[in-house]
Protein backbone atom coordinates (compact mmCIF):
# COMPACT_ATOMS: atom_id res chain seq x y z
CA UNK A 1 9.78 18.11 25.12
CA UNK A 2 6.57 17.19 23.93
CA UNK A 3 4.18 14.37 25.49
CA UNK A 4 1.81 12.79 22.88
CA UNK A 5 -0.82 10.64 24.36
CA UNK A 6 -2.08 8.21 21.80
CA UNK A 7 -4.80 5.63 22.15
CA UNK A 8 -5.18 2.92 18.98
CA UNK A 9 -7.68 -0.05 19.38
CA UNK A 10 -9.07 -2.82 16.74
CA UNK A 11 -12.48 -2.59 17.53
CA UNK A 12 -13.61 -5.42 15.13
CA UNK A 13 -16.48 -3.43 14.10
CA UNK A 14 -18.74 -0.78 15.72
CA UNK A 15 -21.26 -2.45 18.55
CA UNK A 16 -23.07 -0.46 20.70
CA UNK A 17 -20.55 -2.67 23.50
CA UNK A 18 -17.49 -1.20 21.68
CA UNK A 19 -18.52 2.38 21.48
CA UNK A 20 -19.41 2.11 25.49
CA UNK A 21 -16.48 0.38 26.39
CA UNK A 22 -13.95 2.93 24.09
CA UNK A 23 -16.32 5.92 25.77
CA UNK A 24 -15.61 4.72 29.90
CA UNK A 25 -11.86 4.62 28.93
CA UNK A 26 -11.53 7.68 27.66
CA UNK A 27 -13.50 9.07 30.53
CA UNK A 28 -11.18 7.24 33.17
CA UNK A 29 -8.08 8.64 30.93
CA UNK A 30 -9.03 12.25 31.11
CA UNK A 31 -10.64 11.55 34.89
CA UNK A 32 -7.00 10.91 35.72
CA UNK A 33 -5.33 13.49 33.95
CA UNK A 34 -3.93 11.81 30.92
CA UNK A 35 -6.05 13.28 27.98
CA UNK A 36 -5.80 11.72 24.87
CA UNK A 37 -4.42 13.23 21.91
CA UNK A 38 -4.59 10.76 19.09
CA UNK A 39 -7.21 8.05 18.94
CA UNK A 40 -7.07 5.41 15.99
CA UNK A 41 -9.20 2.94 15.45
CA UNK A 42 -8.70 -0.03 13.49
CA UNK A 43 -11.53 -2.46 11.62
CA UNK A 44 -14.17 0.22 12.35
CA UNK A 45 -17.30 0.14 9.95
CA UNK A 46 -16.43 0.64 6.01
CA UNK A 47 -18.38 3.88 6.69
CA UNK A 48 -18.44 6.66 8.71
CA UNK A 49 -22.10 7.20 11.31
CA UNK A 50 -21.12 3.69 13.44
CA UNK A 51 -21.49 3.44 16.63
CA UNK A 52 -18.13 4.29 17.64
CA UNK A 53 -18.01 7.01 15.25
CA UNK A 54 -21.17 8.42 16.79
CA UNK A 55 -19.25 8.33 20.18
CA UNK A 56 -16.47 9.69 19.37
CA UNK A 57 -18.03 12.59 17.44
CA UNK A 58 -20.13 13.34 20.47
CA UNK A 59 -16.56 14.31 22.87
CA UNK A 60 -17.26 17.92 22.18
CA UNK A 61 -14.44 19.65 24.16
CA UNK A 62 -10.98 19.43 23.97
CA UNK A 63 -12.43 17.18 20.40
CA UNK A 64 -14.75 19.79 18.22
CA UNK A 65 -14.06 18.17 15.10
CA UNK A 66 -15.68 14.69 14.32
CA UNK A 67 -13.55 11.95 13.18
CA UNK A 68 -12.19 11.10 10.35
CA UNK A 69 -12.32 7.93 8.41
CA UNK A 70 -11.00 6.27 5.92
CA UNK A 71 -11.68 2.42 4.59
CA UNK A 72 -9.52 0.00 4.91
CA UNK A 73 -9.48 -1.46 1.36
CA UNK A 74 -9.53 -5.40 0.60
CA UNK A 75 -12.10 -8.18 1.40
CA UNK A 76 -12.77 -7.62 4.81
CA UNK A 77 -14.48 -4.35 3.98
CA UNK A 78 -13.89 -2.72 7.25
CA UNK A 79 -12.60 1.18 7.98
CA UNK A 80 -10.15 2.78 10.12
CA UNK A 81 -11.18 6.10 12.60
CA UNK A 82 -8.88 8.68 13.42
CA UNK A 83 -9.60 11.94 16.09
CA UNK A 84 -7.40 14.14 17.45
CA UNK A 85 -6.94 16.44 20.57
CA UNK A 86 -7.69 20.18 19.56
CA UNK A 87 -4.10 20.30 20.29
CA UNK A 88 -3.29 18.51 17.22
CA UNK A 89 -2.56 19.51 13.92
CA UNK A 90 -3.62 18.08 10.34
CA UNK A 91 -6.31 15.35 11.35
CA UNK A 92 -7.97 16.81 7.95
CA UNK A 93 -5.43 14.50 6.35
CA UNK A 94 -6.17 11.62 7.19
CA UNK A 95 -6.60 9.14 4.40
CA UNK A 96 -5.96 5.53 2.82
CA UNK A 97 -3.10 5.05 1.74
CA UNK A 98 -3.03 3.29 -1.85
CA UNK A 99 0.22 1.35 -1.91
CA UNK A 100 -0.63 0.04 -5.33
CA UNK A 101 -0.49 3.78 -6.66
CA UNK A 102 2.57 4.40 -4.53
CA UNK A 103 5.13 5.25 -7.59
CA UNK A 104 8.04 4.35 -5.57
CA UNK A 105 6.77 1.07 -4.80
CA UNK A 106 5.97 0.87 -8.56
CA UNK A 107 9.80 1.46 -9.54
CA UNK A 108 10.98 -1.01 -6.92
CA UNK A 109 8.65 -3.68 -7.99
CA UNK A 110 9.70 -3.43 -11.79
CA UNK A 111 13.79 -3.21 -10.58
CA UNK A 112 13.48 -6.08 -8.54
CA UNK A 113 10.66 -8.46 -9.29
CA UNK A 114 10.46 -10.60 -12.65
CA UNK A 115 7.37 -10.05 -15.09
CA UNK A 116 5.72 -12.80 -14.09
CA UNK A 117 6.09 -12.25 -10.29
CA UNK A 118 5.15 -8.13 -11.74
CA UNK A 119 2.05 -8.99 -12.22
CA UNK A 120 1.35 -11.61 -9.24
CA UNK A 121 2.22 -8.67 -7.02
CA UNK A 122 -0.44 -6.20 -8.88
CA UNK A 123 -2.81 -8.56 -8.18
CA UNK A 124 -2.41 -9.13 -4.36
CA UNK A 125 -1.90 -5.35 -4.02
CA UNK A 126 -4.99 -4.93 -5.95
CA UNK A 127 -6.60 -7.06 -2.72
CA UNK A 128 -4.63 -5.84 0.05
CA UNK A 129 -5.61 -4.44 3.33
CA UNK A 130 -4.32 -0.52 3.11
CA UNK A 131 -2.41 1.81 6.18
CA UNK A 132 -3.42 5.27 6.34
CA UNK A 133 -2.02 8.00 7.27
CA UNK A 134 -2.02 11.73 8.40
CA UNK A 135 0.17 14.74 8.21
CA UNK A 136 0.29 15.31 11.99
CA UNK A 137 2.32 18.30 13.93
CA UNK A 138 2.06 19.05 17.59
CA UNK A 139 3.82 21.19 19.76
CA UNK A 140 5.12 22.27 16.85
CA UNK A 141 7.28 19.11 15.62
CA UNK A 142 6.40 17.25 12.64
CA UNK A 143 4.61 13.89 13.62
CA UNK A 144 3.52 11.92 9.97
CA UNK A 145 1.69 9.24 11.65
CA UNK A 146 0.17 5.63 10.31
CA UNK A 147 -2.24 3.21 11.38
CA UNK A 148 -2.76 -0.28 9.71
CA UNK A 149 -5.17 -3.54 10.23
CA UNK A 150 -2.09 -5.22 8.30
CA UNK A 151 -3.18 -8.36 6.24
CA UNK A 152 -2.46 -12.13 7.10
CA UNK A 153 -0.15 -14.31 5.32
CA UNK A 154 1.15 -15.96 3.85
CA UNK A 155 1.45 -14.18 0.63
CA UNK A 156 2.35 -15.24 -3.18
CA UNK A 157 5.77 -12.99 -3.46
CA UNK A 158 7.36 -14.51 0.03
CA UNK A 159 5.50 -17.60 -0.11
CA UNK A 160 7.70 -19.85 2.10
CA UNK A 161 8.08 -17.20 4.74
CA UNK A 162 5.78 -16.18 8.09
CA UNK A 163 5.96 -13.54 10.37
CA UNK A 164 5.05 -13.79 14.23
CA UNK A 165 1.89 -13.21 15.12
CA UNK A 166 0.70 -14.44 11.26
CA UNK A 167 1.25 -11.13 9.36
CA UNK A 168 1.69 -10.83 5.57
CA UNK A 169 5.50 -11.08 5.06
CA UNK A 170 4.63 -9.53 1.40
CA UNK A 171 2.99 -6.77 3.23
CA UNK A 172 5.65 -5.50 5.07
CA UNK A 173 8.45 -5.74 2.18
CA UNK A 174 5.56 -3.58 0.05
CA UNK A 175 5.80 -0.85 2.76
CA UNK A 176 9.42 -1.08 2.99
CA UNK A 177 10.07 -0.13 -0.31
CA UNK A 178 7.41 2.29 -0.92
CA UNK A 179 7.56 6.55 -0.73
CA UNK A 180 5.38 6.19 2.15
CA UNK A 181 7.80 4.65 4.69
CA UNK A 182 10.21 6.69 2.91
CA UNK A 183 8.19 9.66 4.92
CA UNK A 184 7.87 7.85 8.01
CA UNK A 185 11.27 6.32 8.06
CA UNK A 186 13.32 8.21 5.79
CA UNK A 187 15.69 11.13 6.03
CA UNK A 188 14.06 14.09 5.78
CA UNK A 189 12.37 16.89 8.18
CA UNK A 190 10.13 15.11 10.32
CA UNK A 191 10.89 14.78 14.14
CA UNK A 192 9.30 11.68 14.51
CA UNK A 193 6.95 9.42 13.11
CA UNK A 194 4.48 7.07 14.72
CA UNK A 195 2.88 4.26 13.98
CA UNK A 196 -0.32 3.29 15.80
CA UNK A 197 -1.58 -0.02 14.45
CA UNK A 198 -2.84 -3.58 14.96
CA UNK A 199 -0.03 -4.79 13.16
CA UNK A 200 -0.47 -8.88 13.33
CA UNK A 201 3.14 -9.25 14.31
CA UNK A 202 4.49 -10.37 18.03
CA UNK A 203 6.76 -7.62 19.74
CA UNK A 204 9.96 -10.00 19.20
CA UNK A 205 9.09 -9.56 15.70
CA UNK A 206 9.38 -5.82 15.18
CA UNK A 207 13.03 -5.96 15.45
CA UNK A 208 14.39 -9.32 15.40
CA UNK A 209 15.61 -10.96 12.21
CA UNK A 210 12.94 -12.67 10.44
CA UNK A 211 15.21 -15.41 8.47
CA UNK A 212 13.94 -14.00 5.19
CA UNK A 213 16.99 -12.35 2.71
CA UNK A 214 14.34 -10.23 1.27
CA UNK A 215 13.04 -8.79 4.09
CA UNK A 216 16.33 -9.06 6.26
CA UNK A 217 13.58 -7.07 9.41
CA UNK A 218 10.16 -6.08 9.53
CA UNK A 219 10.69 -2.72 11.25
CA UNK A 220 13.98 -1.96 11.73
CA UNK A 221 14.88 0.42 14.16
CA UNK A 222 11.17 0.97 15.83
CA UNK A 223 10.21 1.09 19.01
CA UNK A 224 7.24 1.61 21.76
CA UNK A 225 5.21 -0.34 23.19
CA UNK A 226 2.93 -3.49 22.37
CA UNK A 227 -0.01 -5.66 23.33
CA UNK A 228 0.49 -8.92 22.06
CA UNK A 229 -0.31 -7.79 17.86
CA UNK A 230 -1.32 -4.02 18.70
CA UNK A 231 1.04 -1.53 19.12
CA UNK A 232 2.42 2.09 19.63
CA UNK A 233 5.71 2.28 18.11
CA UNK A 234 8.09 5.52 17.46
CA UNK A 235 11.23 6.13 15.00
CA UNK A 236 13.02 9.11 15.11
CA UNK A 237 14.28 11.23 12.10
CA UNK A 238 18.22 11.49 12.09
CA UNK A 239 19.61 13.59 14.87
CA UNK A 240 16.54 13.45 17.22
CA UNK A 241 16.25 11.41 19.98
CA UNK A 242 15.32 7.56 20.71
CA UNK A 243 11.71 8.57 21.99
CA UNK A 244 10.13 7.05 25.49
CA UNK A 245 7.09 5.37 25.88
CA UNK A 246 5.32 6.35 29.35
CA UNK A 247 2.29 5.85 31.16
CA UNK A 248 1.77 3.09 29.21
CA UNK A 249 -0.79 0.18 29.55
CA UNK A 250 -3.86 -1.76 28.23
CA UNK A 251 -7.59 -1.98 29.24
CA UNK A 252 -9.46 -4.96 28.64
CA UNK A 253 -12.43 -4.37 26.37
CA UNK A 254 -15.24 -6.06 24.50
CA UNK A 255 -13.49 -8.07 21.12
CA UNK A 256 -10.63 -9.85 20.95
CA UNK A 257 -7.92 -6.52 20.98
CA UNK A 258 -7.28 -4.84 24.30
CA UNK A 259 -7.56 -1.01 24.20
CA UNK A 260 -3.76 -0.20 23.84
CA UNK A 261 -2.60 3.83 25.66
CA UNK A 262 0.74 4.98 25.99
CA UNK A 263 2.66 8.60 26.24
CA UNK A 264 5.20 9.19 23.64
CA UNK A 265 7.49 11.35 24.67
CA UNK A 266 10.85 12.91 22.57
């Protein structure tokens, strides 16, 4: 039964504060026993060589590869970190994920959208905030995982509608209908997928019905565990089991995101 301890945190950049703060959690984590496997970091610096990336690339240990990072894409022009427990397998794949390449994204859009709204949708994914991903495995189950600093609404394709916590309702049909849920959500292979994330949407809002026919729920079938917009969440492929969430808690830190922990176990 494997035990995945993941960390995820929106550090809203890369202080000198952050990279301290981030560095005596960790310490208290493996000082108690509980040594993290995952770490993801949202809104890091739009390169890598911050302060937080420094940190982290200075574990050594059970960590003796340096992070990996990938940008975050749209205005804010801020970067997501990802490292991973020796433990862990395919942290070298780690990247952006482009949801205005994605091609099944592309085929929904021209199915189900008219020209004119076509080309309005182009043009906000052109602008959007972008997950990424990685190819994960560990103890030897398939684990594709995603983080995401997922952009505020409201948006032009779902104008009328809002989410909880003020996310993007566009946003989330986009991932929907794309080939990269289709990985994390979709039948296939994979024992279970996890998303690690400051995801701008309330807990009640993960599963709950939003009101909107085009986006009937946000993300159906999820679960974990959350800290009021970040969260941990798991969704099993078919035939494996509903995972737990243990050992799970926050830590306050410098920002306005608590750093969010939590033991996913399946």
């Amino acid at each position: 039964m494997p035990n995945l301890n993941v960390v995820t945190w929106n550090s809203t950049g890369e202080t000198v504060a952050g990279a301290t703060a981030l560095h005596e959690v960790i310490n208290y984590l493996v000082g108690t026993g509980w040594q993290p496997h995952v770490i993801a970091i949202q809104e890091a610096n739009s390169g890598s060589g911050g302060n937080i990336y420094a940190m982290l690339a200075g574990l050594g240990g059970a960590y003796n590869q340096p992070p990996v990072h990938a940008t975050e894409g749209g205005s804010g022009g801020r970067g997501y970190l990802l490292i991973t427990h020796n433990s862990v397998v395919g942290q070298g794949t780690f990247a952006r994920t482009d949801l205005g390449t994605d091609w099944v994204l592309q085929q929904w859009i021209k199915a189900s959208l008219s020209l004119p709204a076509q080309k309005i949708a182009a043009d906000e994914l052109a602008q959007m905030r972008m997950p990424a991903g990685a190819a994960l495995a560990f103890q030897g189950r398939n684990v594709p995982f995603l983080t995401w600093h997922a952009p505020r609404g409201p948006g032009p394709i779902l104008s009328s509608a809002t989410l909880k916590g003020g996310a993007n309702p566009d946003s989330y049909l986009f991932l929907q209908n794309s080939g990269v849920y289709l990985a994390l959500a979709g039948p296939g292979v994979n024992n279970l997928a996890i998303i690690a994330a400051d995801l701008n949407i309330t807990v009640d809002q993960i599963n709950a019905s939003t009101g909107i026919p085009a986006l009937p729920e946000v993300l159906d079938s999820w679960t974990g565990v959350s800290d009021n917009l970040d969260h941990i969440i798991g969704h099993p492929q078919a035939g494996q089991p509903v995972p737990a969430f243990q050992n799970s808690g926050n830590f306050l830190s410098v920002g306005t995101h608590r750093i969010l922990v939590s033991t996913v176990v399946w």
